[in-house]
Structures are given as structure tokens and as C-alpha cells.
N, C-alpha and C. Protein backbone atom coordinates (compact mmCIF):
# COMPACT_ATOMS: atom_id res chain seq x y z
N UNK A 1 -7.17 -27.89 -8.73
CA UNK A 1 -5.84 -28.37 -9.05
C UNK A 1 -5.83 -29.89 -8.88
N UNK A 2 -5.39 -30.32 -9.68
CA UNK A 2 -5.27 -31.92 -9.63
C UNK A 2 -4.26 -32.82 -8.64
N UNK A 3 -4.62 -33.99 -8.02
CA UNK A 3 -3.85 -34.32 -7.32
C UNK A 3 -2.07 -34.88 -8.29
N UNK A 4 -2.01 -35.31 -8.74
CA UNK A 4 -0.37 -35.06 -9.51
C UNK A 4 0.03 -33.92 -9.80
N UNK A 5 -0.73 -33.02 -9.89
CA UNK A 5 -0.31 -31.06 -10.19
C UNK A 5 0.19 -30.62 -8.45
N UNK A 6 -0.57 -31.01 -7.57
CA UNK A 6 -0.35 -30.83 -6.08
C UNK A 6 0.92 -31.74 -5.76
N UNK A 7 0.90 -32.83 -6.07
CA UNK A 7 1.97 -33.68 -5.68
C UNK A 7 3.66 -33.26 -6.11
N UNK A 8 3.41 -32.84 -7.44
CA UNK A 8 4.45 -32.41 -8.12
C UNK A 8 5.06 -31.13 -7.55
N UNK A 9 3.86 -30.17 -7.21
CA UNK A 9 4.39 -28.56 -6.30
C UNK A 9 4.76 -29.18 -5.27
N UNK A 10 4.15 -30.31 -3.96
CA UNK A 10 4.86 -29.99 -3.30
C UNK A 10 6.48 -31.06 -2.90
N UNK A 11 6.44 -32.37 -3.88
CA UNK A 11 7.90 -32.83 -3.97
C UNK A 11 9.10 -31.82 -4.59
N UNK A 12 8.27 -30.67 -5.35
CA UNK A 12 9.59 -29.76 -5.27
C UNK A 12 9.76 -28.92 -4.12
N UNK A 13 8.90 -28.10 -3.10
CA UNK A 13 9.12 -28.01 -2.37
C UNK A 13 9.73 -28.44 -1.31
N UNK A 14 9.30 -29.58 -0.99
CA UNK A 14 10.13 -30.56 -0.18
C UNK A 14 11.54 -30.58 -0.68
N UNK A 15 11.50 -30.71 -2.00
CA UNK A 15 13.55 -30.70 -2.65
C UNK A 15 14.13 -29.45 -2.19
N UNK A 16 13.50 -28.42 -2.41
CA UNK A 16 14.12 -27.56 -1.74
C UNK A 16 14.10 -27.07 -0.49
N UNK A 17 13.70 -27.46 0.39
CA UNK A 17 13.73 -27.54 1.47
C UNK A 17 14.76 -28.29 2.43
N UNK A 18 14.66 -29.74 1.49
CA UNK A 18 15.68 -30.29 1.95
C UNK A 18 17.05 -29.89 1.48
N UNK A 19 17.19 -29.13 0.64
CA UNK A 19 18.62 -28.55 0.33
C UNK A 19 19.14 -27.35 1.11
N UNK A 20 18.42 -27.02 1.60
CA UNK A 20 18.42 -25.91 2.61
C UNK A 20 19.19 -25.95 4.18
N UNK A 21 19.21 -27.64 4.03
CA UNK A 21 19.87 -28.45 5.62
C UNK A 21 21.23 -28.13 5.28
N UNK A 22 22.32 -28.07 4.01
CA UNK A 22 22.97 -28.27 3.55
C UNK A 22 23.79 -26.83 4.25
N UNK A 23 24.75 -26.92 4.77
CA UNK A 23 25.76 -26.55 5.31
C UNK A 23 26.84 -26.01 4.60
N UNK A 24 27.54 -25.07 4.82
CA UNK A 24 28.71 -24.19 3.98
C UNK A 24 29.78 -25.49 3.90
N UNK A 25 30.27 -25.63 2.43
CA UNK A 25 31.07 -26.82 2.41
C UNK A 25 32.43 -26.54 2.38
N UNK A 26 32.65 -25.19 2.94
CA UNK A 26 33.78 -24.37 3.22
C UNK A 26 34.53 -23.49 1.87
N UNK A 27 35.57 -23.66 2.12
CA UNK A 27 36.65 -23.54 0.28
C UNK A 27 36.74 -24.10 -0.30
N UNK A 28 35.92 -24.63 -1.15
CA UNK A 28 36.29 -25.89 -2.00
C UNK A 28 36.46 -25.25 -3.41
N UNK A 29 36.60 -26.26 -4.40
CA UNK A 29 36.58 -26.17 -5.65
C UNK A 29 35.11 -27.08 -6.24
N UNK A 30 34.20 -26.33 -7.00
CA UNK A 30 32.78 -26.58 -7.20
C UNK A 30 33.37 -28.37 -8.02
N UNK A 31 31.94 -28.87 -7.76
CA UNK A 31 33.20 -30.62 -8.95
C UNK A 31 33.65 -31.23 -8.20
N UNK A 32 34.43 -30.76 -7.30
CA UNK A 32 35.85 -31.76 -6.85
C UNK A 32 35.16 -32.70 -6.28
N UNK A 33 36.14 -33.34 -4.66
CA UNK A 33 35.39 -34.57 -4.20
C UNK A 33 33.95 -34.66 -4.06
N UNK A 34 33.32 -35.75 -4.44
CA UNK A 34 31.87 -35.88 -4.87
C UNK A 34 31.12 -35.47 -5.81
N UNK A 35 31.72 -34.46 -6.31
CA UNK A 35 30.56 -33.72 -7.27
C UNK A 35 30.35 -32.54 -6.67
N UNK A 36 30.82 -31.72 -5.79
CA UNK A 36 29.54 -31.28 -4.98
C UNK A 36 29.24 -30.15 -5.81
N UNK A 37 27.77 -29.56 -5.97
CA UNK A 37 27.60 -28.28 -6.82
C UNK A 37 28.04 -26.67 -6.10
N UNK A 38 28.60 -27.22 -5.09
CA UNK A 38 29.09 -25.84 -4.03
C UNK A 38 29.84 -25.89 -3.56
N UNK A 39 30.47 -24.55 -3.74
CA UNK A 39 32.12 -24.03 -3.71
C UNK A 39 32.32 -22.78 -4.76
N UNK A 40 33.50 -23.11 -5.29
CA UNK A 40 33.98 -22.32 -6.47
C UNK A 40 34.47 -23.07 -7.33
N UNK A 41 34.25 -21.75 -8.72
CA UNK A 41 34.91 -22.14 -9.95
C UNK A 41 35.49 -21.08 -10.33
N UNK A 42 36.36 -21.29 -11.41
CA UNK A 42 36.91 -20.04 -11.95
C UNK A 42 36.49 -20.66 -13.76
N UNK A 43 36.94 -19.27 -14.63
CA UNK A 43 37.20 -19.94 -15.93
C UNK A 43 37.99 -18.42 -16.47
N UNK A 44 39.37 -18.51 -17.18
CA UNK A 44 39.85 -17.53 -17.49
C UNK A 44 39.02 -17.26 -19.18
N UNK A 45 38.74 -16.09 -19.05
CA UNK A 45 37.83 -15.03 -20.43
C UNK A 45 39.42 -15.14 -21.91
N UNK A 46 38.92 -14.52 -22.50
CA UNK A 46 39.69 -13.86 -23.50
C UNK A 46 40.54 -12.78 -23.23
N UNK A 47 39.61 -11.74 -22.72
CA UNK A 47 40.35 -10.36 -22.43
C UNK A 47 41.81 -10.78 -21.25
N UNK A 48 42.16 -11.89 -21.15
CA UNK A 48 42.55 -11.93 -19.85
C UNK A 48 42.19 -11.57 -18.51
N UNK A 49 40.96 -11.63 -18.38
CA UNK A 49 40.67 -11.75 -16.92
C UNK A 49 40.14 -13.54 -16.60
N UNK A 50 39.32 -13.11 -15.58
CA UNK A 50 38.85 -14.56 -14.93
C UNK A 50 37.27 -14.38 -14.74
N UNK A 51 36.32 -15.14 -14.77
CA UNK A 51 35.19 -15.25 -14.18
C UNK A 51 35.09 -16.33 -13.28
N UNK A 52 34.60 -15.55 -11.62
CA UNK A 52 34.60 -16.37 -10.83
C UNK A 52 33.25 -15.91 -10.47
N UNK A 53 33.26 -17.97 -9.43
CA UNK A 53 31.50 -17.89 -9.61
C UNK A 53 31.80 -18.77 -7.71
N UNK A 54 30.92 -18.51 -7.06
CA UNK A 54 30.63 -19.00 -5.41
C UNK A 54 29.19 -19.46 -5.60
N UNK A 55 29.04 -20.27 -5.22
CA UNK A 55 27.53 -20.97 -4.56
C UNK A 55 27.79 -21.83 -3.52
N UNK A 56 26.51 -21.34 -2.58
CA UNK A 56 26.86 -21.56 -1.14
C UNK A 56 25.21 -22.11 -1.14
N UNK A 57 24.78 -23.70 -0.22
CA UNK A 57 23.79 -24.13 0.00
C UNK A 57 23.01 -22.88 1.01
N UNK A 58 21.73 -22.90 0.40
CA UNK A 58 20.83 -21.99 1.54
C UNK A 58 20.96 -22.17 3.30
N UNK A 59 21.49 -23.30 3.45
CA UNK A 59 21.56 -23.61 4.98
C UNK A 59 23.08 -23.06 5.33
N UNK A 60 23.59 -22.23 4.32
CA UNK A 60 25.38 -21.52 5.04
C UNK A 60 24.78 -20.89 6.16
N UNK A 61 26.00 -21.11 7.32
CA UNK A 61 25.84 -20.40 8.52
C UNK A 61 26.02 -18.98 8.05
N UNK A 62 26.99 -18.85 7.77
CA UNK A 62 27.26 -17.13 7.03
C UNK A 62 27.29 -17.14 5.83
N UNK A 63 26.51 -16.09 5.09
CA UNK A 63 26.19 -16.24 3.65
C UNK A 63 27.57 -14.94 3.05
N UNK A 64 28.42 -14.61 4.09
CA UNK A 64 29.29 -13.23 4.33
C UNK A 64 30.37 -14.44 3.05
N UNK A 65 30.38 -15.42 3.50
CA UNK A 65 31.47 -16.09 3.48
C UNK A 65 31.70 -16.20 1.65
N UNK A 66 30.24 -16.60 1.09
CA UNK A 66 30.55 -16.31 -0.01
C UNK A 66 31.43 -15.19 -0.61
N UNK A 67 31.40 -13.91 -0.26
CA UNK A 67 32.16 -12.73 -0.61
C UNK A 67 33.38 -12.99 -0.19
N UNK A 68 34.18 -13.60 0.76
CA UNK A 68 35.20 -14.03 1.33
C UNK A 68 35.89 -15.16 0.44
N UNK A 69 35.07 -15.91 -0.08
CA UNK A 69 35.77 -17.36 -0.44
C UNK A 69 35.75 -16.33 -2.23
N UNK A 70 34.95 -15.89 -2.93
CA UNK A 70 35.19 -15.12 -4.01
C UNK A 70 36.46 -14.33 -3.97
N UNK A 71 36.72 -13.14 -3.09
CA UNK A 71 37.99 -12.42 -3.31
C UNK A 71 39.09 -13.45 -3.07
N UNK A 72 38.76 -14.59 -1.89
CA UNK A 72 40.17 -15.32 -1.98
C UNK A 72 40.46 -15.95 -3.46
N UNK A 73 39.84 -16.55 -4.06
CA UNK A 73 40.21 -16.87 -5.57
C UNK A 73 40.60 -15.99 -6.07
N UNK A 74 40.05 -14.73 -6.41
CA UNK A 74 39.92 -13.38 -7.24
C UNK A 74 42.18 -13.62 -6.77
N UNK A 75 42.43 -13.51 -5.49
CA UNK A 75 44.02 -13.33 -4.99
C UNK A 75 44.53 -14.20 -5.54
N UNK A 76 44.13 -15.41 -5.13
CA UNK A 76 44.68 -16.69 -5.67
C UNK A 76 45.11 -16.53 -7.11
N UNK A 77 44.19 -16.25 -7.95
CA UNK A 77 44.22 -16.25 -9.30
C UNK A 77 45.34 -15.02 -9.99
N UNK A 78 45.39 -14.03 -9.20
CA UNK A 78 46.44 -12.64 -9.26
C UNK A 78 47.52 -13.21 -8.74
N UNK A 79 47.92 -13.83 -7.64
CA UNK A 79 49.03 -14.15 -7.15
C UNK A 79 48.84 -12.69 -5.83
N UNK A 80 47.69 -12.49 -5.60
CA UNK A 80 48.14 -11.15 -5.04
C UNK A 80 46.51 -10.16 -5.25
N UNK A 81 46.26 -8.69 -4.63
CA UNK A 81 45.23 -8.08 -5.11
C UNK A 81 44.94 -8.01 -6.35
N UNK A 82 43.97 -8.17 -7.36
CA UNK A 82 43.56 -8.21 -8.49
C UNK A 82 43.34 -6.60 -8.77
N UNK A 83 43.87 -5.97 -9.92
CA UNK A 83 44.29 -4.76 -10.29
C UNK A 83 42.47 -4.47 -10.50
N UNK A 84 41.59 -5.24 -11.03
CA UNK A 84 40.52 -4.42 -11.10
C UNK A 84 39.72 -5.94 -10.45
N UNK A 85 38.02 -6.11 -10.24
CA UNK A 85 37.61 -6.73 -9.81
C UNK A 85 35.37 -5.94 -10.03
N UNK A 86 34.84 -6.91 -11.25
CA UNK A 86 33.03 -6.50 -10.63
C UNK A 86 32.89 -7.52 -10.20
N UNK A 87 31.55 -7.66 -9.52
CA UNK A 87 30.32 -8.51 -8.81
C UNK A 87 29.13 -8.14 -9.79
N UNK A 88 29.23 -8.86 -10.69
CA UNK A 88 27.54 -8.63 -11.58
C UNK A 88 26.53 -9.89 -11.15
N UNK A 89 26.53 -10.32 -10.35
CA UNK A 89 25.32 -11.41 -9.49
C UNK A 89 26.07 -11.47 -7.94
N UNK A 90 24.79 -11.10 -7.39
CA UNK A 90 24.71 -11.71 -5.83
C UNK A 90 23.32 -11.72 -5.59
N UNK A 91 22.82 -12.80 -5.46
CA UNK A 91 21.51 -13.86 -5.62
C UNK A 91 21.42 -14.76 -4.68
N UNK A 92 20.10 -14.73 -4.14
CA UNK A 92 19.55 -15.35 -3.16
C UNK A 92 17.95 -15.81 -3.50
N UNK A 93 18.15 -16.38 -4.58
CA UNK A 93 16.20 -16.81 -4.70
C UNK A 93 15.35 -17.25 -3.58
N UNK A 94 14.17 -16.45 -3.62
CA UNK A 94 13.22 -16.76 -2.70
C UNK A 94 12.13 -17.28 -3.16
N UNK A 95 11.51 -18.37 -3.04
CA UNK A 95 10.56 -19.03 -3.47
C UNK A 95 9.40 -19.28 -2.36
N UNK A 96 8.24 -18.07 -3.01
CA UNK A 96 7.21 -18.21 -1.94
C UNK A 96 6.17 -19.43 -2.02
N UNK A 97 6.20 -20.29 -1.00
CA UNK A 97 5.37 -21.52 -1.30
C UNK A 97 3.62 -21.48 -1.32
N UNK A 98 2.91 -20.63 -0.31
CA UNK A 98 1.69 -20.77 0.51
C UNK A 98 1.17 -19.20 0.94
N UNK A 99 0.78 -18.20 -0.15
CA UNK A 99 0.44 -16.96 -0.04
C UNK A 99 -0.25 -16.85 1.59
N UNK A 100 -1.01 -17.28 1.58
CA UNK A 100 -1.80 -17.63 3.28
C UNK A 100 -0.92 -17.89 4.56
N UNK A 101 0.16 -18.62 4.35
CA UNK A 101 1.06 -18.84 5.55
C UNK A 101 2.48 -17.50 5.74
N UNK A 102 2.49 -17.51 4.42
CA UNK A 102 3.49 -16.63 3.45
C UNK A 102 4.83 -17.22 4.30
N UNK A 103 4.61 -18.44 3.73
CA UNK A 103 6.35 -19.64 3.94
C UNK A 103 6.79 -19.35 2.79
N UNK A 104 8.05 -18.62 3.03
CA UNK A 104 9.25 -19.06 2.20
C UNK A 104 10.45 -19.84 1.79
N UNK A 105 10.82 -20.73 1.26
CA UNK A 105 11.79 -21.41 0.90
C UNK A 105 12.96 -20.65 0.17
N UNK A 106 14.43 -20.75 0.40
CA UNK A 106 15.29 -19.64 0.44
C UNK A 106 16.01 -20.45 -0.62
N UNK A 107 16.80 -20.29 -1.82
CA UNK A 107 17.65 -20.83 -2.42
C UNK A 107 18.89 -20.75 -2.35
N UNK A 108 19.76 -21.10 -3.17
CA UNK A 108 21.24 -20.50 -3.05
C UNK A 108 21.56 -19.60 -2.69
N UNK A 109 23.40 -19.32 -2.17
CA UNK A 109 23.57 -18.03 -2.35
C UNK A 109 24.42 -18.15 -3.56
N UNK A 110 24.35 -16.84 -4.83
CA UNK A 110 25.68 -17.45 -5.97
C UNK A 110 26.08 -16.26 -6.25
N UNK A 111 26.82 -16.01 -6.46
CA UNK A 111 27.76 -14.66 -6.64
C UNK A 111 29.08 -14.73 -7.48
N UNK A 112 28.87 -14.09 -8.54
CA UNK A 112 29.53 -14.11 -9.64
C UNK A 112 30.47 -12.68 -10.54
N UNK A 113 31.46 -12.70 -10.89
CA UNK A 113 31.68 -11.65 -11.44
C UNK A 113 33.34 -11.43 -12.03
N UNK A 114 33.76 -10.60 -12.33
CA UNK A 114 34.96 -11.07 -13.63
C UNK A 114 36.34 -10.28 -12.25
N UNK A 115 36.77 -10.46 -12.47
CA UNK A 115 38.45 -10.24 -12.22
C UNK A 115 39.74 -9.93 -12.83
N UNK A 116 40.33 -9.15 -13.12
CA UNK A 116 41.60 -8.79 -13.68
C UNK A 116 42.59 -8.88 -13.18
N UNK A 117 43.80 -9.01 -13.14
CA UNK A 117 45.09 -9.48 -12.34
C UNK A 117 45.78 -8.18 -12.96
N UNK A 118 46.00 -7.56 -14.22
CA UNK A 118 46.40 -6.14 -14.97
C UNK A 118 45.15 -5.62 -14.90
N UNK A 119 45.21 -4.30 -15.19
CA UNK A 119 43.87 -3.47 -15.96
C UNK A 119 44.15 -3.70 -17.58
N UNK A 120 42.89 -3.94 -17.40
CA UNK A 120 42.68 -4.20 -19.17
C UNK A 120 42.67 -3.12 -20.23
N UNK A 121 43.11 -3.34 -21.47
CA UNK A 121 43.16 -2.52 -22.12
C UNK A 121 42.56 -2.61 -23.33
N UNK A 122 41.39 -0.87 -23.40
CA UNK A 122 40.79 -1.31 -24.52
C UNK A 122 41.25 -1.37 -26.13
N UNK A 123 40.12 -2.57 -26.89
CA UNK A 123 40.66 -3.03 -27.93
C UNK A 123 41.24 -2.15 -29.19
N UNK A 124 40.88 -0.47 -28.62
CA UNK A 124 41.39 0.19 -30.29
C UNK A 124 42.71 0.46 -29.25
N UNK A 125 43.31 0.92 -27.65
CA UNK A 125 44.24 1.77 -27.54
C UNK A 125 45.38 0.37 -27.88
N UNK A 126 45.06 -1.06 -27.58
CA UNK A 126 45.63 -1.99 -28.16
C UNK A 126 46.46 -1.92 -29.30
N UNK A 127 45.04 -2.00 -30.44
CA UNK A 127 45.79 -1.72 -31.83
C UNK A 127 46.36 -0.91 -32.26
N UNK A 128 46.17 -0.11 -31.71
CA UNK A 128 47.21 1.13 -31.99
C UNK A 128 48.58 0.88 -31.35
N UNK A 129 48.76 0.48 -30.23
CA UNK A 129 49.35 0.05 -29.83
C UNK A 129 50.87 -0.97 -30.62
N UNK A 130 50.07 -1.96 -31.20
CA UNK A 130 50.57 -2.51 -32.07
C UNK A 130 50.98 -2.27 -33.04
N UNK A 131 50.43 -1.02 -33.87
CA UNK A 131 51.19 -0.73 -34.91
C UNK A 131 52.32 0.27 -35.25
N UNK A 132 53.18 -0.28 -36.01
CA UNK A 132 54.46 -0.06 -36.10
C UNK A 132 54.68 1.59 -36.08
């Protein structure tokens, strides 16, 4: 392996490593002050629901919290319990560095998934619905 092929594996290692110091930045909104890439976002769908998304730096004291700071939006966004609610990602990449030492470097936590404030209704009982 070449020394710039070595150098390059391990300044990413080191990047992630050092992101790993990074501390739960509590409730935030992902963006807001600074930029920061962790917190939450929301984005409302078509169907009328919401997709909400949590990422929490690998160094969160409690990674629980992600699931916590998710349903609080999921409320927020209802005004109240959300009539339906999935989780289609909860992710924690592990990136093995050194088969021989077997060090791992831990990534995010991100957890993602849609929300309804009504139950949705599907698109034919709709149209039918609609017609006269």
C-alpha cells in the first residue's frame, strides 16, 4: 500500500474519530445556530404526513435520546400524539479500522421515519370519496 493510500485511510480515520468527541447538542433544529449537522429536521410529504429525521454525534451520552427528541417533533408537529407514526432507519455505522486490533470507530446515530397527525387515506377510498 502506498504511503498517500495509508495517509489518506488514516486522516479519515482520525476525522472520524474526532467526531466522535462530539457531544449530544440536545433539541435543536439540524442548520440552525452554526450550521450544526445535528439535531432535527422535519419536511412535510404530499400525503400529508411529515418526515422526520434525528442525528446525534457518535460521542451522545444517551443514544435513547435520539428516539425521545424524534417523538417530541413527531407531537410538536401533531399539536399532540400523531394518529399514526414508522421508524424506517435507526443507524449506527460501524467502521472497522485494523482487523488485528479489531478497533472500531462508531458513526452517527440517525433515525428517520414518516409521521401522520390524521390516518391517511388511501388514494382510490379518496376518489371515490370525491365523487359526486
Amino acid at each position: 500500500m502506498s504511503i498517500a493510500v495509508r495517509s489518506a485511510a488514516l486522516l479519515a480515520v482520525v476525522s472520524l474519530s474526532a467526531s466522535g468527541c462530539a457531544t449530544d447538542p440536545g433539541y435543536v433544529r439540524m442548520g440552525g445556530e452554526g450550521g450544526s449537522p445535528y439535531g432535527y429536521s422535519d419536511l412535510e410529504n404530499a400525503d400529508g404526513g411529515h418526515t422526520v429525521r434525528v442525528v446525534l454525534p457518535s460521542g451522545s451520552v444517551n443514544p435513547q435520546n435520539a428516539y425521545a427528541y424524534w417523538n417530541r417533533r413527531a407531537e410538536e408537529l401533531c399539536g399532540g400524539p400523531p394518529a399514526r407514526k414508522t421508524i424506517y432507519t435507526a443507524d449506527r455505522a460501524i467502521i472497522f479500522v485494523d482487523a488485528r486490533s479489531a478497533q472500531a470507530v462508531r458513526g452517527d446515530y440517525v433515525l428517520e421515519g414518516y409521521v401522520w397527525c390524521a390516518v391517511p387515506t388511501a388514494p382510490a377510498q379518496a376518489a371515490a370519496a370525491a365523487t359526486p
